[in-house]
PDB file of N, CA and C in Angstrom:
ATOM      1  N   UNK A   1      78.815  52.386  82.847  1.00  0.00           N
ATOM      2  CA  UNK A   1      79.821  51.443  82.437  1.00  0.00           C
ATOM      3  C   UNK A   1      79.901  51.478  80.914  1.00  0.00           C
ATOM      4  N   UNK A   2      80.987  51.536  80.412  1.00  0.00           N
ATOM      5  CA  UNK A   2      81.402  51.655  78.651  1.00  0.00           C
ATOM      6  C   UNK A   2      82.117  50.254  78.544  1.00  0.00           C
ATOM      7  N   UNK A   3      82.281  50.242  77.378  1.00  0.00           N
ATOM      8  CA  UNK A   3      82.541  49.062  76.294  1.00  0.00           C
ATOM      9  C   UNK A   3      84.229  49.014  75.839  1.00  0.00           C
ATOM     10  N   UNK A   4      85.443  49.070  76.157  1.00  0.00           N
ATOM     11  CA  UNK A   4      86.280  49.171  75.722  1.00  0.00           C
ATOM     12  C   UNK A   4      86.456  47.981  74.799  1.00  0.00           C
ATOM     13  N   UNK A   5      87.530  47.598  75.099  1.00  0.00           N
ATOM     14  CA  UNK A   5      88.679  46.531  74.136  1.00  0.00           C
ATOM     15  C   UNK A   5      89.933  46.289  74.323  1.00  0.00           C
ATOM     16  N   UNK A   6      90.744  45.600  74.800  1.00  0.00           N
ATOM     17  CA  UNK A   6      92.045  45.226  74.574  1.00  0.00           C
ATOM     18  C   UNK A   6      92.884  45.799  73.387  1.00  0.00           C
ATOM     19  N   UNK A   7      91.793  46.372  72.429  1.00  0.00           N
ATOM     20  CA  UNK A   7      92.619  46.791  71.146  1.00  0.00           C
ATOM     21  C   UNK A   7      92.684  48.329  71.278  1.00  0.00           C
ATOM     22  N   UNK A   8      92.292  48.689  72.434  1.00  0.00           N
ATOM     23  CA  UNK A   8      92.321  50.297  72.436  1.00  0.00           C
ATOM     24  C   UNK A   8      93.991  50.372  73.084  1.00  0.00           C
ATOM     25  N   UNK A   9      94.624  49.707  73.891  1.00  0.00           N
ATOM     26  CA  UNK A   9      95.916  49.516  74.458  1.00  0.00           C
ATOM     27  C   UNK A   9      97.266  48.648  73.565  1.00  0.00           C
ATOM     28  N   UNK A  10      96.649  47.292  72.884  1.00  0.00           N
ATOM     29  CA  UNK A  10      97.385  46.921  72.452  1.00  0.00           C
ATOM     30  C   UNK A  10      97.216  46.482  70.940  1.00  0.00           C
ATOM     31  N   UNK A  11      98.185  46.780  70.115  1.00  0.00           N
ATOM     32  CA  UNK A  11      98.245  46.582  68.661  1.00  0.00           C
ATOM     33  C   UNK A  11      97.876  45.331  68.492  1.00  0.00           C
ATOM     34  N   UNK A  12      96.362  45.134  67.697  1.00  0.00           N
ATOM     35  CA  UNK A  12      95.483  43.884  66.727  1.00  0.00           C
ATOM     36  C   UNK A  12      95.936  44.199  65.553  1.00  0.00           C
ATOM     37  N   UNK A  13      96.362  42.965  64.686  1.00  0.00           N
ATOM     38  CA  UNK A  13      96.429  43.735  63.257  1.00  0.00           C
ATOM     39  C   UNK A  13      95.123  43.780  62.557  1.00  0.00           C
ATOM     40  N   UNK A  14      95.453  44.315  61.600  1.00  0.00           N
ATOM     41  CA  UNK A  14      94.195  45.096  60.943  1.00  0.00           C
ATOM     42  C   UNK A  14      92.730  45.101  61.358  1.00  0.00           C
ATOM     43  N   UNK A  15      92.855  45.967  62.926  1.00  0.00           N
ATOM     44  CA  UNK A  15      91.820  46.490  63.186  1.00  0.00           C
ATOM     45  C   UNK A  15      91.886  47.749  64.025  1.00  0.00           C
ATOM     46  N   UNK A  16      93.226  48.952  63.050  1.00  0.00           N
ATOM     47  CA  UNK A  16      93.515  49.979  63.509  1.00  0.00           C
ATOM     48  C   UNK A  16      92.184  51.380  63.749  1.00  0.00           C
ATOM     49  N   UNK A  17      90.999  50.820  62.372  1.00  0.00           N
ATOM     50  CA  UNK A  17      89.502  51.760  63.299  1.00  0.00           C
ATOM     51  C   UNK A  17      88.903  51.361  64.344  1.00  0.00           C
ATOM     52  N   UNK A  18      89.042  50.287  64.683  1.00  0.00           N
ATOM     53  CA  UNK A  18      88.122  49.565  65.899  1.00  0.00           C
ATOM     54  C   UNK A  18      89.403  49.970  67.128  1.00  0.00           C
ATOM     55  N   UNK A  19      90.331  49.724  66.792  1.00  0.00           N
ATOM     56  CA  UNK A  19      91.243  50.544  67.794  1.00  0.00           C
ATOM     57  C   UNK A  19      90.945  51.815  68.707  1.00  0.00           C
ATOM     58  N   UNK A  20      91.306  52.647  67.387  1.00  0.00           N
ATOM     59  CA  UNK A  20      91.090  53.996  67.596  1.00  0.00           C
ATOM     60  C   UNK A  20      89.313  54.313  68.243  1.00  0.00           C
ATOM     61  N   UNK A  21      88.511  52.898  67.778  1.00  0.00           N
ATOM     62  CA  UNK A  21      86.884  53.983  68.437  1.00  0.00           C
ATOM     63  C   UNK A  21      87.113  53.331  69.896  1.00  0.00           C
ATOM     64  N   UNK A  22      87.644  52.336  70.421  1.00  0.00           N
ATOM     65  CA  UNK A  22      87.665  51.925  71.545  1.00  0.00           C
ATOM     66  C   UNK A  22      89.002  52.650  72.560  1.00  0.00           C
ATOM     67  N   UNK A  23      89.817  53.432  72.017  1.00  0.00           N
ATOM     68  CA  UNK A  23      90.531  54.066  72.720  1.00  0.00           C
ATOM     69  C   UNK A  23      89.426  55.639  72.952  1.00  0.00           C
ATOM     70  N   UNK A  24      89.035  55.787  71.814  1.00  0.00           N
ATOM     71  CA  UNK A  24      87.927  57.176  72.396  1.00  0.00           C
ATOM     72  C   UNK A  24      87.001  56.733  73.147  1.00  0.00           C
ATOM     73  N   UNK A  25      86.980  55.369  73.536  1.00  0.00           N
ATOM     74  CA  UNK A  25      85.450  55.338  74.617  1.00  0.00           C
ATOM     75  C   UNK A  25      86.879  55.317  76.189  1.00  0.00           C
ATOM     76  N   UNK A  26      87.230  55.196  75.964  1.00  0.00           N
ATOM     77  CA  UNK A  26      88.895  55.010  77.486  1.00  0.00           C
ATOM     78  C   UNK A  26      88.968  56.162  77.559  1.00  0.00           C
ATOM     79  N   UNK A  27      88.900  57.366  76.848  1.00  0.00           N
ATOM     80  CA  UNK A  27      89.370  58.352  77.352  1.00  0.00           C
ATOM     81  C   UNK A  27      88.016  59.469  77.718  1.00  0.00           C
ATOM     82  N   UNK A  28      86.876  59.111  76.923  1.00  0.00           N
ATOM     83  CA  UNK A  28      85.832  59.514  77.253  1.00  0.00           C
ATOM     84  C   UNK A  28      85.341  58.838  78.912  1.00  0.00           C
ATOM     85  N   UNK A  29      85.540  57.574  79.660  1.00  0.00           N
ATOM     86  CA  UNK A  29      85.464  57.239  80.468  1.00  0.00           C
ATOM     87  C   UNK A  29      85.865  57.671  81.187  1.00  0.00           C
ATOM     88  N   UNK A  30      87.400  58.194  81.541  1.00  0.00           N
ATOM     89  CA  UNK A  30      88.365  58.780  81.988  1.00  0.00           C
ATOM     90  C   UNK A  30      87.799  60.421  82.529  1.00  0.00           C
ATOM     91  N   UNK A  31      87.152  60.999  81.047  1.00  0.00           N
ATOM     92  CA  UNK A  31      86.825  62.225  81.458  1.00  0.00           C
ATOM     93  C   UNK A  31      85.621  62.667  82.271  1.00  0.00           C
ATOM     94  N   UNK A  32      84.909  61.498  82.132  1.00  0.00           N
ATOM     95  CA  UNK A  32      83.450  61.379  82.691  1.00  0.00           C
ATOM     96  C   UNK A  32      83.093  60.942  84.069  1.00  0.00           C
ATOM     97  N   UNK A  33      84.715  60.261  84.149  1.00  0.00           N
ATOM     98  CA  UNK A  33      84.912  59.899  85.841  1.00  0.00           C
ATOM     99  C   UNK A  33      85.285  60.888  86.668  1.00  0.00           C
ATOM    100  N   UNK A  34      85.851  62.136  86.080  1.00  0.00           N
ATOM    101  CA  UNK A  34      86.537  63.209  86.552  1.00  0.00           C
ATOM    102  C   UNK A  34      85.214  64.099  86.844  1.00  0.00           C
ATOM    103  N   UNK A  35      84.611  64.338  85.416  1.00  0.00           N
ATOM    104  CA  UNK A  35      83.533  65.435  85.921  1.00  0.00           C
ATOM    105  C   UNK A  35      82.254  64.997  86.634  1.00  0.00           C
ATOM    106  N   UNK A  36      82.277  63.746  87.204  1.00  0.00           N
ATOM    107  CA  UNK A  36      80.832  63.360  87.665  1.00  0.00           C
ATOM    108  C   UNK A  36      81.182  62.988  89.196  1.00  0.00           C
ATOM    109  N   UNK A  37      82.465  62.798  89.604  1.00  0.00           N
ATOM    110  CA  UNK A  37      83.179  62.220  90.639  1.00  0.00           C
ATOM    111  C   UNK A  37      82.565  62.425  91.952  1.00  0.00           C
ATOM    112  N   UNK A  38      82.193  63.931  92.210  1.00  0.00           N
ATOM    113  CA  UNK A  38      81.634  64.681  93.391  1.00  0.00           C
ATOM    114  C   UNK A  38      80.014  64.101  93.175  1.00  0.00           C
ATOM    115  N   UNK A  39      79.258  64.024  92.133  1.00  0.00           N
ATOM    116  CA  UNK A  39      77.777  63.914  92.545  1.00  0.00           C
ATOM    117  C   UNK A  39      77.862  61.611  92.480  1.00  0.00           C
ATOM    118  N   UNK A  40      78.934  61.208  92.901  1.00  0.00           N
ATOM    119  CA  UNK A  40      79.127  59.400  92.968  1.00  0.00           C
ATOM    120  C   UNK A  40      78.502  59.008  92.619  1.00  0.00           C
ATOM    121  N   UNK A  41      79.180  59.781  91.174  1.00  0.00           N
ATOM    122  CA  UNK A  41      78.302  58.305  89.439  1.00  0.00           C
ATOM    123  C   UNK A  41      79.707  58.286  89.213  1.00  0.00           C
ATOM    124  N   UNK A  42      80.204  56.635  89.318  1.00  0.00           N
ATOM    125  CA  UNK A  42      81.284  55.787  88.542  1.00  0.00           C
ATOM    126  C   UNK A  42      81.216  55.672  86.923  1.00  0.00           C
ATOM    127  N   UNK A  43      82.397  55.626  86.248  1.00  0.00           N
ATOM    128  CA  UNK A  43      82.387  55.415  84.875  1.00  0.00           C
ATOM    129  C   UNK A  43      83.812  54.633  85.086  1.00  0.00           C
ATOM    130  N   UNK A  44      83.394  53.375  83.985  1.00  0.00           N
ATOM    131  CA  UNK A  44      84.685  52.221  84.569  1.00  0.00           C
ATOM    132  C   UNK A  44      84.726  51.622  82.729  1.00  0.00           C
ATOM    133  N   UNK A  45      85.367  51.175  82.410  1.00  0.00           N
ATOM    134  CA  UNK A  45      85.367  51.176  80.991  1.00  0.00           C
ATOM    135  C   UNK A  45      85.928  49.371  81.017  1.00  0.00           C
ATOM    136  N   UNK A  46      84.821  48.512  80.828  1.00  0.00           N
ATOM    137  CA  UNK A  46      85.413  47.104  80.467  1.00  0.00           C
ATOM    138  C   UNK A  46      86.061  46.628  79.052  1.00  0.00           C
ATOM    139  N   UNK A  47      87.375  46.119  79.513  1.00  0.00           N
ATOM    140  CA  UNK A  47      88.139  46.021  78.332  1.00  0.00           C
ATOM    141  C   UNK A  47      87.874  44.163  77.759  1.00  0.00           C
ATOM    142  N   UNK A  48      86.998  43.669  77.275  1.00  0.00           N
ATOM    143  CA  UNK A  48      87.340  42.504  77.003  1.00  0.00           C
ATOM    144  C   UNK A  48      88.368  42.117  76.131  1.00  0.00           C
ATOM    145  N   UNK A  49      88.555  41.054  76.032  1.00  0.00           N
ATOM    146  CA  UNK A  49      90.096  40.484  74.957  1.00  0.00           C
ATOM    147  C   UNK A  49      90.184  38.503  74.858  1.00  0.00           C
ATOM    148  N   UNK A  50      90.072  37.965  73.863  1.00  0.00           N
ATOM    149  CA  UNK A  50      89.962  36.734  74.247  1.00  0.00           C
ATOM    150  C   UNK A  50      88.196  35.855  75.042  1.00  0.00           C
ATOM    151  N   UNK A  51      87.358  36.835  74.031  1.00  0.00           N
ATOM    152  CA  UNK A  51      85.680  36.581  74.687  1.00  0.00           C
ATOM    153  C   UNK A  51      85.066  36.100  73.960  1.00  0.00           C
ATOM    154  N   UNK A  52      84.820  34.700  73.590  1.00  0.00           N
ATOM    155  CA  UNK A  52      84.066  34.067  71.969  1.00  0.00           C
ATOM    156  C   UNK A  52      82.932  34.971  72.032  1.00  0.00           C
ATOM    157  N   UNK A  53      82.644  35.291  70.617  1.00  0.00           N
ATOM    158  CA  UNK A  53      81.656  35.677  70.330  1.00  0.00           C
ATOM    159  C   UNK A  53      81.807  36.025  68.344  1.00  0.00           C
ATOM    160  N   UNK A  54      80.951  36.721  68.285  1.00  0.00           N
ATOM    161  CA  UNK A  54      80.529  36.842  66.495  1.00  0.00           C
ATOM    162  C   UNK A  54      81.486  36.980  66.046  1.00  0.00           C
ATOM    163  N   UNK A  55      82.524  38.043  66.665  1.00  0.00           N
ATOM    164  CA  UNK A  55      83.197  39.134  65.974  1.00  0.00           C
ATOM    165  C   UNK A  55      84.897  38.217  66.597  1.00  0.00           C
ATOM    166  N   UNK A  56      85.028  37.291  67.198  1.00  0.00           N
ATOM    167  CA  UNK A  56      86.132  36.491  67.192  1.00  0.00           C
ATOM    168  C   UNK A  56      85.645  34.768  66.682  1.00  0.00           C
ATOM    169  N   UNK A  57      84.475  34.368  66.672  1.00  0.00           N
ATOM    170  CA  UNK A  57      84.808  33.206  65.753  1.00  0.00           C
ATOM    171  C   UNK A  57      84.420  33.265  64.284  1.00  0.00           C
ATOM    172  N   UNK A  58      84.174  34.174  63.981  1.00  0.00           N
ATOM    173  CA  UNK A  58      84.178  34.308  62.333  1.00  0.00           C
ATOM    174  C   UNK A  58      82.513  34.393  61.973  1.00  0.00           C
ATOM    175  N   UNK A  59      81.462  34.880  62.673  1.00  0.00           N
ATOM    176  CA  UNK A  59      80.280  34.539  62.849  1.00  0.00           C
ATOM    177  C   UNK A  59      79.382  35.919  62.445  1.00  0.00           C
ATOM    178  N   UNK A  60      80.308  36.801  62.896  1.00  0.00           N
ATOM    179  CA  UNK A  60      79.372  38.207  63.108  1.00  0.00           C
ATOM    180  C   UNK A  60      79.189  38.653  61.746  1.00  0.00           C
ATOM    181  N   UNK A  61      78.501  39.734  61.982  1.00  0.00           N
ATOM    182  CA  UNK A  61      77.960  40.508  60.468  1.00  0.00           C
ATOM    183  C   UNK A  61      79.395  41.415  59.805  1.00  0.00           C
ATOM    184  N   UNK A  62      79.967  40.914  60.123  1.00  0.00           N
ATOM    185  CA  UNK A  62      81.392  41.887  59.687  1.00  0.00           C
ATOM    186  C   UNK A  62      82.224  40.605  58.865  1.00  0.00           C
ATOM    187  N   UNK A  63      81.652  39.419  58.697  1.00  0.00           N
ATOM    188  CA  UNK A  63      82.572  39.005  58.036  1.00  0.00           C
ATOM    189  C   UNK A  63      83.005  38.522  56.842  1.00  0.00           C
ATOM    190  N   UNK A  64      83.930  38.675  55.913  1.00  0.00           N
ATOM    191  CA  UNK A  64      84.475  38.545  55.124  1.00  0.00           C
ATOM    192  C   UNK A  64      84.896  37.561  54.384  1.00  0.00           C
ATOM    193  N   UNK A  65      85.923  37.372  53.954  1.00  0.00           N
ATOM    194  CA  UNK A  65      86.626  36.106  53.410  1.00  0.00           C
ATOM    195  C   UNK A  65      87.522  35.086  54.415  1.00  0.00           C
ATOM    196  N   UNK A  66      88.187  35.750  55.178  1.00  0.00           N
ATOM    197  CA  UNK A  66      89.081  34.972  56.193  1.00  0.00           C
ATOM    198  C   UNK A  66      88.248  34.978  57.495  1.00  0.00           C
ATOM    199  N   UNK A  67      88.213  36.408  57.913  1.00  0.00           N
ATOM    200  CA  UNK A  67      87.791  35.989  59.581  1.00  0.00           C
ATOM    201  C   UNK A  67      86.779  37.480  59.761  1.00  0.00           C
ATOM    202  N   UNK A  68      86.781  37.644  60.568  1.00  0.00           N
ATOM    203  CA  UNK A  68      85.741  39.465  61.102  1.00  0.00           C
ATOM    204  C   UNK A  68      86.523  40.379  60.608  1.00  0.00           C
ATOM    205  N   UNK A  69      85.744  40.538  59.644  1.00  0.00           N
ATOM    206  CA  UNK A  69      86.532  42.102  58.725  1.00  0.00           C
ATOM    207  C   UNK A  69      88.213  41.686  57.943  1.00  0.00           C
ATOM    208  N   UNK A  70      88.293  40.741  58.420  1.00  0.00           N
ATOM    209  CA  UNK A  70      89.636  40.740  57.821  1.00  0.00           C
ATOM    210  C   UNK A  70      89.770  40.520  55.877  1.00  0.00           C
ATOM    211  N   UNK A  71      91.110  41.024  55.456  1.00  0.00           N
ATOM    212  CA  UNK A  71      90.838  40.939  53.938  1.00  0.00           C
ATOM    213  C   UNK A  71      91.511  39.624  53.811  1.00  0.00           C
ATOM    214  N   UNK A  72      91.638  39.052  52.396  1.00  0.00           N
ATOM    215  CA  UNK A  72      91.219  37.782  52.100  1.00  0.00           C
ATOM    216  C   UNK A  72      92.877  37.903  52.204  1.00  0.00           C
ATOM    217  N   UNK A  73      93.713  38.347  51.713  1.00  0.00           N
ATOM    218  CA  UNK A  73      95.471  38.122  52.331  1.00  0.00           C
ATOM    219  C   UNK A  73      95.703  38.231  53.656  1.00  0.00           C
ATOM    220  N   UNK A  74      94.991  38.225  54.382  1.00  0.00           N
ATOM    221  CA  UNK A  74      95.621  38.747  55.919  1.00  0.00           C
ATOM    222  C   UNK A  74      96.745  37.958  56.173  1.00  0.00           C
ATOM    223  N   UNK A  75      97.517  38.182  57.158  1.00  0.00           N
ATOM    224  CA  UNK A  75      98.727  37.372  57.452  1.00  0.00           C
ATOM    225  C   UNK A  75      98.044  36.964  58.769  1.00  0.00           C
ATOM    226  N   UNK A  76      97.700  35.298  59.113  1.00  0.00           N
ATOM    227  CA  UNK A  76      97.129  35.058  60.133  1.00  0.00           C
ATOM    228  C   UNK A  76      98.354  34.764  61.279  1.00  0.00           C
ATOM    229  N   UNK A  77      99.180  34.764  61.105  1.00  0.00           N
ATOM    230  CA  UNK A  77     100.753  34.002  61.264  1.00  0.00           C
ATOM    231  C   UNK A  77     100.609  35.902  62.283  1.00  0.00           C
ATOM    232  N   UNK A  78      99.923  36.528  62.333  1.00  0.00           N
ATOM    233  CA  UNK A  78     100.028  38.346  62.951  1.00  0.00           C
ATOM    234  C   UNK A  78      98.783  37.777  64.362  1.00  0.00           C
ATOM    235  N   UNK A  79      98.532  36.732  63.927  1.00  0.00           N
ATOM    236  CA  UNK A  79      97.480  36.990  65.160  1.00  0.00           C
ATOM    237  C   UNK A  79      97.727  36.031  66.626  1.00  0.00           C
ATOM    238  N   UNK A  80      98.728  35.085  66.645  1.00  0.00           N
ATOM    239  CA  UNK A  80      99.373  34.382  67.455  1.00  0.00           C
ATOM    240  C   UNK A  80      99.392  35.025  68.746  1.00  0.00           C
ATOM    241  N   UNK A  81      99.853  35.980  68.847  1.00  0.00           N
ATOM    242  CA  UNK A  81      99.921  36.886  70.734  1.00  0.00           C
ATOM    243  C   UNK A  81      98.431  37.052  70.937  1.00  0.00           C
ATOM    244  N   UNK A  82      97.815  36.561  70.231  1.00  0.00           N
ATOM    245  CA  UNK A  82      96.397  37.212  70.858  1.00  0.00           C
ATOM    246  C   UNK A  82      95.295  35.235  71.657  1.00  0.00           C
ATOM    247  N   UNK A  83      96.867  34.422  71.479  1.00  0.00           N
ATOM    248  CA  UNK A  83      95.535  33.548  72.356  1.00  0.00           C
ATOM    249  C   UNK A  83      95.792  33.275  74.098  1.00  0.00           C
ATOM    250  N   UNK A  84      94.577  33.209  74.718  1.00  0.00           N
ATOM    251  CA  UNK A  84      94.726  33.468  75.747  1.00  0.00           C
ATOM    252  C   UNK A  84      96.311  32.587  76.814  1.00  0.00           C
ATOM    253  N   UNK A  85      96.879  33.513  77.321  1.00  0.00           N
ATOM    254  CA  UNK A  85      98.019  32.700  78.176  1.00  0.00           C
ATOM    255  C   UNK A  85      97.314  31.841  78.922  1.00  0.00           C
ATOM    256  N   UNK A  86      95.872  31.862  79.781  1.00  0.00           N
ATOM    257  CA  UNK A  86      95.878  31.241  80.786  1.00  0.00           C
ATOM    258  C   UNK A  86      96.008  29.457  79.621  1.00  0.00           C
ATOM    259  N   UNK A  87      95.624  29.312  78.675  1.00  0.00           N
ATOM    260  CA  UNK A  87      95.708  27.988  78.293  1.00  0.00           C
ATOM    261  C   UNK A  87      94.469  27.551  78.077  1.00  0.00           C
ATOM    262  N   UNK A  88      93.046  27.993  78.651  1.00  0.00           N
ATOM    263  CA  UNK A  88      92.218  27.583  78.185  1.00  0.00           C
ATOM    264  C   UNK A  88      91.298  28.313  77.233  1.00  0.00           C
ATOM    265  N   UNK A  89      91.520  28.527  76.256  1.00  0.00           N
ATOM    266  CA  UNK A  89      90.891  29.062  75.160  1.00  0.00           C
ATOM    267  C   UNK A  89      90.060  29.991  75.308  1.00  0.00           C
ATOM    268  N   UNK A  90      89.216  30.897  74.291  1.00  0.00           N
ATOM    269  CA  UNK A  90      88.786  31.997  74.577  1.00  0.00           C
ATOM    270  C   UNK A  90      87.279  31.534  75.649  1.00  0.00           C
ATOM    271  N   UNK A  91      87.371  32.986  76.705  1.00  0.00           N
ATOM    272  CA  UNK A  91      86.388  32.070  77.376  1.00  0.00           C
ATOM    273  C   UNK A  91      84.704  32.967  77.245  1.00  0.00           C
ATOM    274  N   UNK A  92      83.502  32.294  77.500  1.00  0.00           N
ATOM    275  CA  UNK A  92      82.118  32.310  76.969  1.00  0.00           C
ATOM    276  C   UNK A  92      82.152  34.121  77.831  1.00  0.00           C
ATOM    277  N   UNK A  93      81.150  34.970  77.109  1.00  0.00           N
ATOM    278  CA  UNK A  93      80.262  35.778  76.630  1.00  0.00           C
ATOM    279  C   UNK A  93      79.991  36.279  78.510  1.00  0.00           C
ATOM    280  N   UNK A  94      79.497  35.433  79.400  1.00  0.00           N
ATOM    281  CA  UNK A  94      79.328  34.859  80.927  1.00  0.00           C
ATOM    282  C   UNK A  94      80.581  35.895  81.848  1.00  0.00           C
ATOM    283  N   UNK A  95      81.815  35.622  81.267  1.00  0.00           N
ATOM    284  CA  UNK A  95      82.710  35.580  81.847  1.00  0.00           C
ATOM    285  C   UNK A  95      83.165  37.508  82.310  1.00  0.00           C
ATOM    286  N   UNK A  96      82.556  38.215  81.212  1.00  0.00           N
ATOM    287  CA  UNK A  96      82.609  39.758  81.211  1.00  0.00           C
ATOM    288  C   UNK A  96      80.920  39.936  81.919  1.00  0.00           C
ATOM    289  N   UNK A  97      80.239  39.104  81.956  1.00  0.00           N
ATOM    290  CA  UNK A  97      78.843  39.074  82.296  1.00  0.00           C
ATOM    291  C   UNK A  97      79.615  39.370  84.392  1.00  0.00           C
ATOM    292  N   UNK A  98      80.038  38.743  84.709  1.00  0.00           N
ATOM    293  CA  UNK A  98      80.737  38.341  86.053  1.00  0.00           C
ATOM    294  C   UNK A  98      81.342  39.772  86.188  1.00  0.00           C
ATOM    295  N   UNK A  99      82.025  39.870  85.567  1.00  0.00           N
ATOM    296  CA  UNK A  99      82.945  41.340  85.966  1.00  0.00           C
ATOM    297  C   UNK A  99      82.062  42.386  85.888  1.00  0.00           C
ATOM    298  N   UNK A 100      80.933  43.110  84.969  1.00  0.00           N
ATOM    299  CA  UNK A 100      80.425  43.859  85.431  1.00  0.00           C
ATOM    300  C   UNK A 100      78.859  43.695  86.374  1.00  0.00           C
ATOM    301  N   UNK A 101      78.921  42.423  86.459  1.00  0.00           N
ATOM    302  CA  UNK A 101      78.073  42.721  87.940  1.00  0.00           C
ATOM    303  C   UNK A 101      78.550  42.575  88.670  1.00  0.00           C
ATOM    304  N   UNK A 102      79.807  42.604  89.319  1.00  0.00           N
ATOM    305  CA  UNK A 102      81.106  43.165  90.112  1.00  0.00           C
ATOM    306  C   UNK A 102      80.832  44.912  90.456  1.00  0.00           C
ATOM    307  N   UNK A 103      81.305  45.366  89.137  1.00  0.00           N
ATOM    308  CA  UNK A 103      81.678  46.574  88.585  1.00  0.00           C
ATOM    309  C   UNK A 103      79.942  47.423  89.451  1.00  0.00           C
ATOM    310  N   UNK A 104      79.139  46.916  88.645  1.00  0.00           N
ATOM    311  CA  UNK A 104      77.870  47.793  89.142  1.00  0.00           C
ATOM    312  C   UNK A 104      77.214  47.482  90.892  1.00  0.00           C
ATOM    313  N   UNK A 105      77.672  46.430  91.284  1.00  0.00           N
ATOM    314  CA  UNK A 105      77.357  45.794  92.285  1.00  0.00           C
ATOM    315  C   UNK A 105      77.971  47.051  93.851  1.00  0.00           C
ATOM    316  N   UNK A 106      77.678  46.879  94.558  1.00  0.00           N
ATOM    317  CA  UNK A 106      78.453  47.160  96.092  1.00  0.00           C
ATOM    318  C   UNK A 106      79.937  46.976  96.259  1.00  0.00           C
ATOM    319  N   UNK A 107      80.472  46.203  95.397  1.00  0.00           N
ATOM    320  CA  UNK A 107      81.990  45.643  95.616  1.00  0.00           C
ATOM    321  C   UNK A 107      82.420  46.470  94.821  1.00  0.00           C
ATOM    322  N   UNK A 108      81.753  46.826  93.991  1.00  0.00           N
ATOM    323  CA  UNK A 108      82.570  47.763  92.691  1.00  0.00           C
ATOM    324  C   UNK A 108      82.641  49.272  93.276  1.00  0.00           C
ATOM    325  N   UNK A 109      81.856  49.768  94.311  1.00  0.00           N
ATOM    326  CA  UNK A 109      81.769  51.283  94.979  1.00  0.00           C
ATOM    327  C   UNK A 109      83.334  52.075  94.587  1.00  0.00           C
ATOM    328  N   UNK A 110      84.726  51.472  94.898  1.00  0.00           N
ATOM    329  CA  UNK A 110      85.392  52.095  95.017  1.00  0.00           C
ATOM    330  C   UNK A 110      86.128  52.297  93.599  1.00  0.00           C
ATOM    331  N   UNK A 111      85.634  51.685  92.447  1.00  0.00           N
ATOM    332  CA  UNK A 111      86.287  51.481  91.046  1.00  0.00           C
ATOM    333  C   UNK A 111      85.691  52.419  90.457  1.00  0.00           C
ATOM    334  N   UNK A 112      86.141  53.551  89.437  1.00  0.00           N
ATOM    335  CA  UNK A 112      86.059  54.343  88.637  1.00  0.00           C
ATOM    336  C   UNK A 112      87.436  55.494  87.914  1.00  0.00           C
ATOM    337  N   UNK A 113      87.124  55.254  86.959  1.00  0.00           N
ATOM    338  CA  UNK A 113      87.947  56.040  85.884  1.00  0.00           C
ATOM    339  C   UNK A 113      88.863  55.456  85.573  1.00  0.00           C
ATOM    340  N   UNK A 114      88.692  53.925  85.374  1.00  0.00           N
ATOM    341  CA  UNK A 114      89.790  53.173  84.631  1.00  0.00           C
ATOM    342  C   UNK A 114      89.465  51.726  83.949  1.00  0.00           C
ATOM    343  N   UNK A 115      90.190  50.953  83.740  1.00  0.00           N
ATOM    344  CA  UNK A 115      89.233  50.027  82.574  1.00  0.00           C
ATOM    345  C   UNK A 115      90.043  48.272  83.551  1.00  0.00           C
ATOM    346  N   UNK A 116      88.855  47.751  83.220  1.00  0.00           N
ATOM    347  CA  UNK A 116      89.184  46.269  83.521  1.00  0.00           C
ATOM    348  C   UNK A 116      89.237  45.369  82.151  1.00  0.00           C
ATOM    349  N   UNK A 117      90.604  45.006  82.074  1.00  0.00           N
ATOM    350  CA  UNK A 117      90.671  43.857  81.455  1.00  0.00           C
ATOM    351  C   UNK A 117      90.454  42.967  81.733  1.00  0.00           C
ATOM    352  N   UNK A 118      89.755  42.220  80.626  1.00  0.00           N
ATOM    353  CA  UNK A 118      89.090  40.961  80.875  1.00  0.00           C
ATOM    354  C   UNK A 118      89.911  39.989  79.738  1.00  0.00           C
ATOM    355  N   UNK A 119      90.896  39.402  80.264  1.00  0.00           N
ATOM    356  CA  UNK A 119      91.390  38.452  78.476  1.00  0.00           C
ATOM    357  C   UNK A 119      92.105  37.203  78.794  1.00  0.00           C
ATOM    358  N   UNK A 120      91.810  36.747  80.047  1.00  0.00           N
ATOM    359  CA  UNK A 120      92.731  35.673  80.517  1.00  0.00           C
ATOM    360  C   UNK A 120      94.372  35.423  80.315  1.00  0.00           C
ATOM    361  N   UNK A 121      94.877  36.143  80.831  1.00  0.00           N
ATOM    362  CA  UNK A 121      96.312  37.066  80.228  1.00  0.00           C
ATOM    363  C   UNK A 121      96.789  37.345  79.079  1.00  0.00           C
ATOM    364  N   UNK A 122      96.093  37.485  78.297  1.00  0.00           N
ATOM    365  CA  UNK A 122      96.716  37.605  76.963  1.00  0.00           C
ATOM    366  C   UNK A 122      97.791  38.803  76.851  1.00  0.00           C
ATOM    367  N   UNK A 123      97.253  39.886  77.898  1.00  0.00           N
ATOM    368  CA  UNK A 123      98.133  40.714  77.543  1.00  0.00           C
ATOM    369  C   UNK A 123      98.657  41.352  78.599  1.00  0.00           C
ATOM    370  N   UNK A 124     100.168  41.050  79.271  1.00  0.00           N
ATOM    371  CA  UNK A 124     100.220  41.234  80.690  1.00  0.00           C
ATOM    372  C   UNK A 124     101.028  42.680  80.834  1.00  0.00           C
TER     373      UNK A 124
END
């Protein structure tokens, strides 16, 4: 199981490298599901989006002046599409904890070579 992101699919502003390394773990997943397929080892790539933690409440070792990595002008007025549709705010750390013991579990047998979003619709 790999580590994606919501930002490997959909435009975050200014976090076009974290983009790009989480679209190379999607396609590395992709390829790894292909060549391992026959000896049934799954590769499933969880996309979280909308998951409190360091690196969305301003906490982690990446941060800066405004928010995680962001520079001290950012236009925050860019980050609006990113809160969760369902309405209840970003949800706990637990919640991607659930999906991949899904994913690795017996229920997950038939899932491989594609990614689960996890973001409470943020991005439909």
């Amino acid at each position: 199981m790999n580590f994606s992101s919501t930002s490997a699919e959909f435009a975050h502003p200014y976090m076009s490298a974290y983009a790009a390394s989480k679209g190379g773990i999607q396609s590395m997943t992709h390829a790894l599901a292909a060549e391992y397929a026959k000896q049934g080892i799954r590769f499933t790539a969880v996309q979280p989006g909308s998951i409190s933690s360091g690196m969305t409440d301003g906490t982690g070792a990446s941060r800066r002046s405004v928010g995680p990595g962001l520079p001290a002008d950012a236009d925050m007025a860019l980050f609006v599409k990113l809160a969760p549709a369902l309405g209840q705010g970003f949800a706990g750390p637990e919640t991607v904890a659930g999906v991949v013991a899904m994913l690795a579990s017996e229920d997950g047998r038939f899932v491989t070579g594609t990614e689960v979003r996890v973001d409470g619709g943020t991005h439909f």
